[in-house]
PDB file of N, CA and C in Angstrom:
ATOM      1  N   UNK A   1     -54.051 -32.733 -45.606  1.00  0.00           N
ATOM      2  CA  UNK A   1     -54.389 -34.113 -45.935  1.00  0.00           C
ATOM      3  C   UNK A   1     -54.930 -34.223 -47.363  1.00  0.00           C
ATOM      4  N   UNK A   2     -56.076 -33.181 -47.480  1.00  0.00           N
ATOM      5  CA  UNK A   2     -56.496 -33.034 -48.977  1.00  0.00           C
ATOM      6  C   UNK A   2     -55.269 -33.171 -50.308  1.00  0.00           C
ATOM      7  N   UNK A   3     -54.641 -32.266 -50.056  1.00  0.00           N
ATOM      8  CA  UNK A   3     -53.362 -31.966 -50.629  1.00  0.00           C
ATOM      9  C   UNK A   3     -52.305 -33.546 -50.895  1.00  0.00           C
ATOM     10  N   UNK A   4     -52.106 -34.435 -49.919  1.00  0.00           N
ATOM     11  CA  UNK A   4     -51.654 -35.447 -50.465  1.00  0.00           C
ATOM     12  C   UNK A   4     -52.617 -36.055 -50.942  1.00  0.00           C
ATOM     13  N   UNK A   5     -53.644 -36.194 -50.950  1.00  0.00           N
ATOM     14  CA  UNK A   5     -54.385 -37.486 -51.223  1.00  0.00           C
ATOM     15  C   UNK A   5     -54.421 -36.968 -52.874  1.00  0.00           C
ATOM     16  N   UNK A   6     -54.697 -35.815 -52.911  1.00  0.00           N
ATOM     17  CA  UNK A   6     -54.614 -35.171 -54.698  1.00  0.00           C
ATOM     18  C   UNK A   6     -52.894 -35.542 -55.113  1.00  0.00           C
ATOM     19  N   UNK A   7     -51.928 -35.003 -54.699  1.00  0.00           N
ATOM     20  CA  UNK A   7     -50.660 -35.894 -55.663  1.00  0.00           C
ATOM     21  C   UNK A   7     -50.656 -37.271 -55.825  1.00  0.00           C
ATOM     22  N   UNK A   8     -51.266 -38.358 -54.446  1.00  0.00           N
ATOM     23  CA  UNK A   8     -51.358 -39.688 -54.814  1.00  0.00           C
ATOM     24  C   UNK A   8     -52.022 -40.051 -55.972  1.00  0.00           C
ATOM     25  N   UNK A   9     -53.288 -39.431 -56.344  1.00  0.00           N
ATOM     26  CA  UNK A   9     -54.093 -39.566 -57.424  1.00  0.00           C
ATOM     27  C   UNK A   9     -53.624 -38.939 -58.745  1.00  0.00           C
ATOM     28  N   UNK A  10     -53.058 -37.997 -58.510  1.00  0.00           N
ATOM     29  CA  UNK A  10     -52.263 -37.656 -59.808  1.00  0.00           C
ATOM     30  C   UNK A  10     -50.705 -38.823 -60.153  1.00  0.00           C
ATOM     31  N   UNK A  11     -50.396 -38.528 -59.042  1.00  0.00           N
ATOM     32  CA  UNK A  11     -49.383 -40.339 -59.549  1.00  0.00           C
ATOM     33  C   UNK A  11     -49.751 -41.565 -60.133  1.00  0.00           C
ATOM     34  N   UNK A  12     -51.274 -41.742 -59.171  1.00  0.00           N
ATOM     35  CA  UNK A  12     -51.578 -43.389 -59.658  1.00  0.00           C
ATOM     36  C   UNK A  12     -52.024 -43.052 -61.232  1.00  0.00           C
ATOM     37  N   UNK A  13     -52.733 -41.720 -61.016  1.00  0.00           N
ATOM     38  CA  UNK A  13     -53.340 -41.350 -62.801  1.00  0.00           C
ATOM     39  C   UNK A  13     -52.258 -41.418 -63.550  1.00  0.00           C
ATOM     40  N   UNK A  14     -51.407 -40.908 -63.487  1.00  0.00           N
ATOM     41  CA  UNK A  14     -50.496 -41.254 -65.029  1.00  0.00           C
ATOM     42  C   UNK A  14     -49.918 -42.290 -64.867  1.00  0.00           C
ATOM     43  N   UNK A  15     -49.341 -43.271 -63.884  1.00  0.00           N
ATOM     44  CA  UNK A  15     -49.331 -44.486 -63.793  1.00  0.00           C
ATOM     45  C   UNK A  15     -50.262 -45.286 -64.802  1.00  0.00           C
ATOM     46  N   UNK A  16     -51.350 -45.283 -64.343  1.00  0.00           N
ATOM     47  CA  UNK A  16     -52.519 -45.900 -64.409  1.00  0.00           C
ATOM     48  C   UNK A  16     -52.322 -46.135 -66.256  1.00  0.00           C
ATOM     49  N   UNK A  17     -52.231 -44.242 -66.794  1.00  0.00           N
ATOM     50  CA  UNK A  17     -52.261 -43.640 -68.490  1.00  0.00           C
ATOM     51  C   UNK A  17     -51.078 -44.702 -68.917  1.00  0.00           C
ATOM     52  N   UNK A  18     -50.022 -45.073 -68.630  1.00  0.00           N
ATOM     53  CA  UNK A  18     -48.942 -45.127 -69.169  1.00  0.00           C
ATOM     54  C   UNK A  18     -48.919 -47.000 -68.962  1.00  0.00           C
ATOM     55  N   UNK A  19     -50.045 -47.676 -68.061  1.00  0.00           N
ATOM     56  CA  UNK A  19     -50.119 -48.956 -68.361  1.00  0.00           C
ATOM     57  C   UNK A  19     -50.984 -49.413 -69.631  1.00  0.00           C
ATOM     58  N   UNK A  20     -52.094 -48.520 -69.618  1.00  0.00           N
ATOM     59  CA  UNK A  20     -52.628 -49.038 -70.643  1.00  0.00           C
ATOM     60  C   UNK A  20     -52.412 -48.876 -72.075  1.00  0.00           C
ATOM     61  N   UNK A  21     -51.563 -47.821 -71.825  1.00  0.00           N
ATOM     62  CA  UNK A  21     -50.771 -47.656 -73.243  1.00  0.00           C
ATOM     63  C   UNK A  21     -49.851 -48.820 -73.658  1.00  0.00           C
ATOM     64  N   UNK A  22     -49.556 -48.803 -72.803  1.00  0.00           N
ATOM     65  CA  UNK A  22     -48.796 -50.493 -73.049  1.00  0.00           C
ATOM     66  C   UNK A  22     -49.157 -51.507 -73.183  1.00  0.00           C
ATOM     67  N   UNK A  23     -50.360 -51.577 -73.088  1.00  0.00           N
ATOM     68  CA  UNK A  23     -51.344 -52.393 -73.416  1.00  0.00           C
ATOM     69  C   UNK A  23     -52.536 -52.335 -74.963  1.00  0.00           C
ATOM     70  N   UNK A  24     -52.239 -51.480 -75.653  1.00  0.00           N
ATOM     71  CA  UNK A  24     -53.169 -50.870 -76.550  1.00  0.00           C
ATOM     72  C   UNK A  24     -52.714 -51.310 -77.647  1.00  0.00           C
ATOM     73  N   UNK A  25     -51.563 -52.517 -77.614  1.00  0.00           N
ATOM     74  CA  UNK A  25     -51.467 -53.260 -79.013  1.00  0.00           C
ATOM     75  C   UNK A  25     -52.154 -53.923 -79.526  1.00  0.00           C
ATOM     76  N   UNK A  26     -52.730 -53.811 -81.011  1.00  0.00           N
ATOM     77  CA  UNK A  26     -53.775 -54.527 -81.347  1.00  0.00           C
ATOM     78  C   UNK A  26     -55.268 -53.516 -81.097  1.00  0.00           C
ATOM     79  N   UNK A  27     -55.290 -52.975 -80.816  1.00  0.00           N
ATOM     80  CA  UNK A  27     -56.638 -52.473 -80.543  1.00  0.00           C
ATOM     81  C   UNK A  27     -56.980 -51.338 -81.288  1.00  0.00           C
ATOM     82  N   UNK A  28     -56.277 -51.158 -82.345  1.00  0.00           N
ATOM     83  CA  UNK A  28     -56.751 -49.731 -83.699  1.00  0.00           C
ATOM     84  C   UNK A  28     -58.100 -50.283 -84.396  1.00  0.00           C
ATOM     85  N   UNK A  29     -58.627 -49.866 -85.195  1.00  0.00           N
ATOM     86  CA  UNK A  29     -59.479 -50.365 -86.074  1.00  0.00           C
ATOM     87  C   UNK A  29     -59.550 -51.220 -87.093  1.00  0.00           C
ATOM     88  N   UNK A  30     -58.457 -52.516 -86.668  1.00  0.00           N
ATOM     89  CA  UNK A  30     -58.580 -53.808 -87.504  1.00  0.00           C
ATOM     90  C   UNK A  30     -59.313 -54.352 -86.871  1.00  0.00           C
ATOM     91  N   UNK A  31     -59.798 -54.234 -85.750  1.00  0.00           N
ATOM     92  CA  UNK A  31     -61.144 -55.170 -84.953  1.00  0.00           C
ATOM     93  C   UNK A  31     -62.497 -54.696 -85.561  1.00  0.00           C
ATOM     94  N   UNK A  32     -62.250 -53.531 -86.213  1.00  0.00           N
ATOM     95  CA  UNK A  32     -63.624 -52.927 -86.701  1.00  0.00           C
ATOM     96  C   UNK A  32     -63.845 -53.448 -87.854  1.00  0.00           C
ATOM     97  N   UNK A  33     -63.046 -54.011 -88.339  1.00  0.00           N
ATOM     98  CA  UNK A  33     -63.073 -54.633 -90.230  1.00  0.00           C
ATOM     99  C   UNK A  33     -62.875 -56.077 -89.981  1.00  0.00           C
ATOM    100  N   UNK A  34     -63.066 -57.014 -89.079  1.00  0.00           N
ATOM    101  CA  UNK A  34     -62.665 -58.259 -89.147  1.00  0.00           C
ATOM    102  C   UNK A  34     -61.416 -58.508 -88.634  1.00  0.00           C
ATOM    103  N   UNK A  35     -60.705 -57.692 -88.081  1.00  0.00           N
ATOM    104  CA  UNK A  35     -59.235 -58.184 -88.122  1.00  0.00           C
ATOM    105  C   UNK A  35     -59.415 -59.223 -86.583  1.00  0.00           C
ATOM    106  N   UNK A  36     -58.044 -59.407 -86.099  1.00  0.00           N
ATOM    107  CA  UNK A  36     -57.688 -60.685 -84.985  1.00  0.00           C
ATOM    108  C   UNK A  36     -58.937 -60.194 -83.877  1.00  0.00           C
ATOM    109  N   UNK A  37     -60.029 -59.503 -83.620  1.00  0.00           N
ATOM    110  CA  UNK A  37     -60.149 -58.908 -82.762  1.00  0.00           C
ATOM    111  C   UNK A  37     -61.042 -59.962 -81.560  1.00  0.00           C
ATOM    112  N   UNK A  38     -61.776 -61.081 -82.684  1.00  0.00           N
ATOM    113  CA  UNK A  38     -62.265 -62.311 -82.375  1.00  0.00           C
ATOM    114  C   UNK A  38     -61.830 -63.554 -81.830  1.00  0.00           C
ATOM    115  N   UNK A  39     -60.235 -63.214 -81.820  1.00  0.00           N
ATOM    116  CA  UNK A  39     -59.553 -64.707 -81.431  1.00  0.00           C
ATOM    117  C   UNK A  39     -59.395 -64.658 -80.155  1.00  0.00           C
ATOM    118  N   UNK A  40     -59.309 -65.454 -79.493  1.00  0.00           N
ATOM    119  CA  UNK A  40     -59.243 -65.127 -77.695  1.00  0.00           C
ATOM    120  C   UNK A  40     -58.018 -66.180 -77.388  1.00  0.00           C
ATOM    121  N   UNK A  41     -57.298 -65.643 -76.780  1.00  0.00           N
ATOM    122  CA  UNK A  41     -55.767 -65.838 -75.993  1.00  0.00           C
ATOM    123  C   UNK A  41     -55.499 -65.351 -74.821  1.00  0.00           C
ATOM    124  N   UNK A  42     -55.190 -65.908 -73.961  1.00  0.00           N
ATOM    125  CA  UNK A  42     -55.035 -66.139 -72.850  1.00  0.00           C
ATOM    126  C   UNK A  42     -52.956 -65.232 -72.529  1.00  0.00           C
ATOM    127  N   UNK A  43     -53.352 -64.314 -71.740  1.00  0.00           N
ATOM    128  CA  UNK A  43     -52.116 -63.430 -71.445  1.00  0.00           C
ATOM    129  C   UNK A  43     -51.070 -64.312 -70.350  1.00  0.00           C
ATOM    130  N   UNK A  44     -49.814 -64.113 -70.789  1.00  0.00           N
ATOM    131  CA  UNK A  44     -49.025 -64.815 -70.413  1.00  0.00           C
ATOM    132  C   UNK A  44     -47.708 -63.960 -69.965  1.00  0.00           C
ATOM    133  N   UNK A  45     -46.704 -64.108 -69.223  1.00  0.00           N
ATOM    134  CA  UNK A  45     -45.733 -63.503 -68.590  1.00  0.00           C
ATOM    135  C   UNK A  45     -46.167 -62.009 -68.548  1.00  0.00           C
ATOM    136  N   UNK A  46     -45.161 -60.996 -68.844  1.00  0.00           N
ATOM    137  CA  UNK A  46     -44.974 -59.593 -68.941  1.00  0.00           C
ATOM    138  C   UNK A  46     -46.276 -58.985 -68.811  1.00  0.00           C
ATOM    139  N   UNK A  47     -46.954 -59.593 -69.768  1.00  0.00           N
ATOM    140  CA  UNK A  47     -48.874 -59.322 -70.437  1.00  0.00           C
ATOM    141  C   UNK A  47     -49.129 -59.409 -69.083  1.00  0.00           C
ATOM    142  N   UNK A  48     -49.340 -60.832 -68.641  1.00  0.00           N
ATOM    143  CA  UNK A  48     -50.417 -60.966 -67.439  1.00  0.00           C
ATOM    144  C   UNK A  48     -50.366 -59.894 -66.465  1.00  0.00           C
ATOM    145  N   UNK A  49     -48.795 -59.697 -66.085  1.00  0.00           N
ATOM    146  CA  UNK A  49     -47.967 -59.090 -64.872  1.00  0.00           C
ATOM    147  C   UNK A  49     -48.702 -57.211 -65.264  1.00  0.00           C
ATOM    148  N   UNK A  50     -48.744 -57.076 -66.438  1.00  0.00           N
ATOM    149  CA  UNK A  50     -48.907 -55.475 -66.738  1.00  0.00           C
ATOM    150  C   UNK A  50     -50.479 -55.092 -66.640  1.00  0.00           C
ATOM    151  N   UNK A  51     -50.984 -56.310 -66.573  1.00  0.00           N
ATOM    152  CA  UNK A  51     -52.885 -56.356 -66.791  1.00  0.00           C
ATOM    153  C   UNK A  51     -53.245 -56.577 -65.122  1.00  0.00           C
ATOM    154  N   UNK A  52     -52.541 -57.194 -64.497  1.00  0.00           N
ATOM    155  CA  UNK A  52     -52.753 -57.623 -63.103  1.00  0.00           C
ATOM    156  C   UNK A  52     -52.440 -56.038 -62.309  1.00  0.00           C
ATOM    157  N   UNK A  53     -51.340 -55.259 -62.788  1.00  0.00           N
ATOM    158  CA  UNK A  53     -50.688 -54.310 -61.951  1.00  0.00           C
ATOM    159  C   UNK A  53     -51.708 -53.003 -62.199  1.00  0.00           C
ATOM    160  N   UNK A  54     -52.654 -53.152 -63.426  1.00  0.00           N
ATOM    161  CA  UNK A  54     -53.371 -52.527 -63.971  1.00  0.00           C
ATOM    162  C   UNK A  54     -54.562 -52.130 -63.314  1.00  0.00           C
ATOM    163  N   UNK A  55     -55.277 -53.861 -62.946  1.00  0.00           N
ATOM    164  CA  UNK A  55     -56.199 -53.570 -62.208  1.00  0.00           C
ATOM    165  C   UNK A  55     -56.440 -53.497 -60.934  1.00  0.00           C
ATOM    166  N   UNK A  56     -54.794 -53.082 -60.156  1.00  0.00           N
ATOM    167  CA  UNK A  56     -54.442 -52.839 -59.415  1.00  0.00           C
ATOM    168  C   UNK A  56     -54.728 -51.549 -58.828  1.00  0.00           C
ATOM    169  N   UNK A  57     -53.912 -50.604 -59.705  1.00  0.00           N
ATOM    170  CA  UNK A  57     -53.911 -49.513 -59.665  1.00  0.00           C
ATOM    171  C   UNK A  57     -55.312 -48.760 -60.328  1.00  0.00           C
ATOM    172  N   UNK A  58     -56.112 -49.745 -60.580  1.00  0.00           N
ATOM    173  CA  UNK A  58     -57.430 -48.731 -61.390  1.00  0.00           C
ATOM    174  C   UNK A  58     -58.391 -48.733 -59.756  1.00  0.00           C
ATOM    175  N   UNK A  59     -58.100 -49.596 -58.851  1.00  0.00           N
ATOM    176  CA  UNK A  59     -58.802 -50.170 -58.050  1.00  0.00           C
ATOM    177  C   UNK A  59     -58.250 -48.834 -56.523  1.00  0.00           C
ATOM    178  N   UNK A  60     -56.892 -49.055 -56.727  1.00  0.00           N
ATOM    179  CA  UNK A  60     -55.877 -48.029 -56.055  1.00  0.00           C
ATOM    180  C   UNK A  60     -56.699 -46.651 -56.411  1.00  0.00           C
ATOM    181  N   UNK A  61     -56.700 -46.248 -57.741  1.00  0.00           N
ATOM    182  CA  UNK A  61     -57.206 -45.058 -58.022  1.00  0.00           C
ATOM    183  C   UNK A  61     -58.469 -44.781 -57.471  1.00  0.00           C
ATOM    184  N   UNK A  62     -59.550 -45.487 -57.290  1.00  0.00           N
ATOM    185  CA  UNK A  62     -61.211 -45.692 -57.046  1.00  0.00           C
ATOM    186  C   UNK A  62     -60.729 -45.127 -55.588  1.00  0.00           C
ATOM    187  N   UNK A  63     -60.107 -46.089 -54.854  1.00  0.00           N
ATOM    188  CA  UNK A  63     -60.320 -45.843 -53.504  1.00  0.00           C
ATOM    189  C   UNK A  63     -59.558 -44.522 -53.395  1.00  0.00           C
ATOM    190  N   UNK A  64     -58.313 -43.998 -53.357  1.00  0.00           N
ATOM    191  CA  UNK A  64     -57.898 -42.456 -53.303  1.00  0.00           C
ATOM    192  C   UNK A  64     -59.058 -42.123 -53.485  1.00  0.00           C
ATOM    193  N   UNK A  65     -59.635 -42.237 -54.533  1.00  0.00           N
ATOM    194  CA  UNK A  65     -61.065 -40.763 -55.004  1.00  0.00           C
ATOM    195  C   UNK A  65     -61.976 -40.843 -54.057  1.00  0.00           C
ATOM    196  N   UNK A  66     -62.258 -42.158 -53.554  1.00  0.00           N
ATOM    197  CA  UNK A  66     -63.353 -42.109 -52.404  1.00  0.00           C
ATOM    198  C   UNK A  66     -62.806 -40.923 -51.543  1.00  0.00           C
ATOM    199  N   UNK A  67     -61.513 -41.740 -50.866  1.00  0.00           N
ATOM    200  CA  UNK A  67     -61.298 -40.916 -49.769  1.00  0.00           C
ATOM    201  C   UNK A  67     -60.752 -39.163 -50.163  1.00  0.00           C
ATOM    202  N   UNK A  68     -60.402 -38.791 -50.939  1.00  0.00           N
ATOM    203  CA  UNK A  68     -60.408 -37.895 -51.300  1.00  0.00           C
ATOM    204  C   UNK A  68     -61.499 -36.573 -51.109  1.00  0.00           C
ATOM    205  N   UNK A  69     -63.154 -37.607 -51.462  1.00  0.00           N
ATOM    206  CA  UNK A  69     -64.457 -36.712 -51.207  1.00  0.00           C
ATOM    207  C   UNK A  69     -64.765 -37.142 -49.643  1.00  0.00           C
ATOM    208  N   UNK A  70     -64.506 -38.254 -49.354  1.00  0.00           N
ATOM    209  CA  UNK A  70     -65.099 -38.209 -47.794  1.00  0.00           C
ATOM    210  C   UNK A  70     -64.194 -37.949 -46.932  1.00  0.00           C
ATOM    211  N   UNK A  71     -63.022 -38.145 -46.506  1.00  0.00           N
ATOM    212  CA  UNK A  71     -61.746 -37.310 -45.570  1.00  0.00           C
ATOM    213  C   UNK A  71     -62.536 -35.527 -44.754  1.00  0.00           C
ATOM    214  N   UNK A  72     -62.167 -35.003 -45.974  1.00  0.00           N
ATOM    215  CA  UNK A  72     -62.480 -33.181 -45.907  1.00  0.00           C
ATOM    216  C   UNK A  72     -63.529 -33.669 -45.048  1.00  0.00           C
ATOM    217  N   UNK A  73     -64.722 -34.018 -44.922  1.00  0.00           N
ATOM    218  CA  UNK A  73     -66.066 -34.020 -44.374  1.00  0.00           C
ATOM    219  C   UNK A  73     -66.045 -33.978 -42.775  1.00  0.00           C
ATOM    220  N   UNK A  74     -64.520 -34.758 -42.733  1.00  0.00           N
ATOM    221  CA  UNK A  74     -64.078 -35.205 -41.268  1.00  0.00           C
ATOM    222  C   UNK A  74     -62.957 -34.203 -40.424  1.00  0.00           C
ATOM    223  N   UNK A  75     -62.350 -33.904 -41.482  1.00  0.00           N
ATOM    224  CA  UNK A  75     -61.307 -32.807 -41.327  1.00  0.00           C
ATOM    225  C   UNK A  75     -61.758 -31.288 -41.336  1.00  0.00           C
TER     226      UNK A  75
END
């Protein structure tokens, strides 16, 4: 049981790596010098859909890890 619950978490983890990379436009160090980092906009199609699936899977990930440490305890 241990054993799957560790590949699920290694799936959702690079899942997880490979949304927010897709998400990391804009976010170098022009926010550190003044750049757009102040303007606030509201995410729309693709954006919303990739930020929604995001905190999906960050939420997905939390719970695997729970059960991950408490399962064994039972098993």
């Amino acid at each position: 049981m241990t054993v799957y619950l560790n590949i699920i978490q290694i799936i959702v983890s690079l899942a997880l790596i490979g949304l927010v990379l897709l998400q990391a436009k804009g976010g170098g160090l022009s926010t550190m010098f003044g750049g757009e980092g102040s303007i606030y906009r509201t995410r729309r199609g693709l954006e919303k859909t990739l930020f929604n699936f995001t905190i999906a899977l960050a939420v997905l990930f939390g719970v695997v890890s729970l059960l991950s440490v408490i399962l064994p305890k039972f098993f």
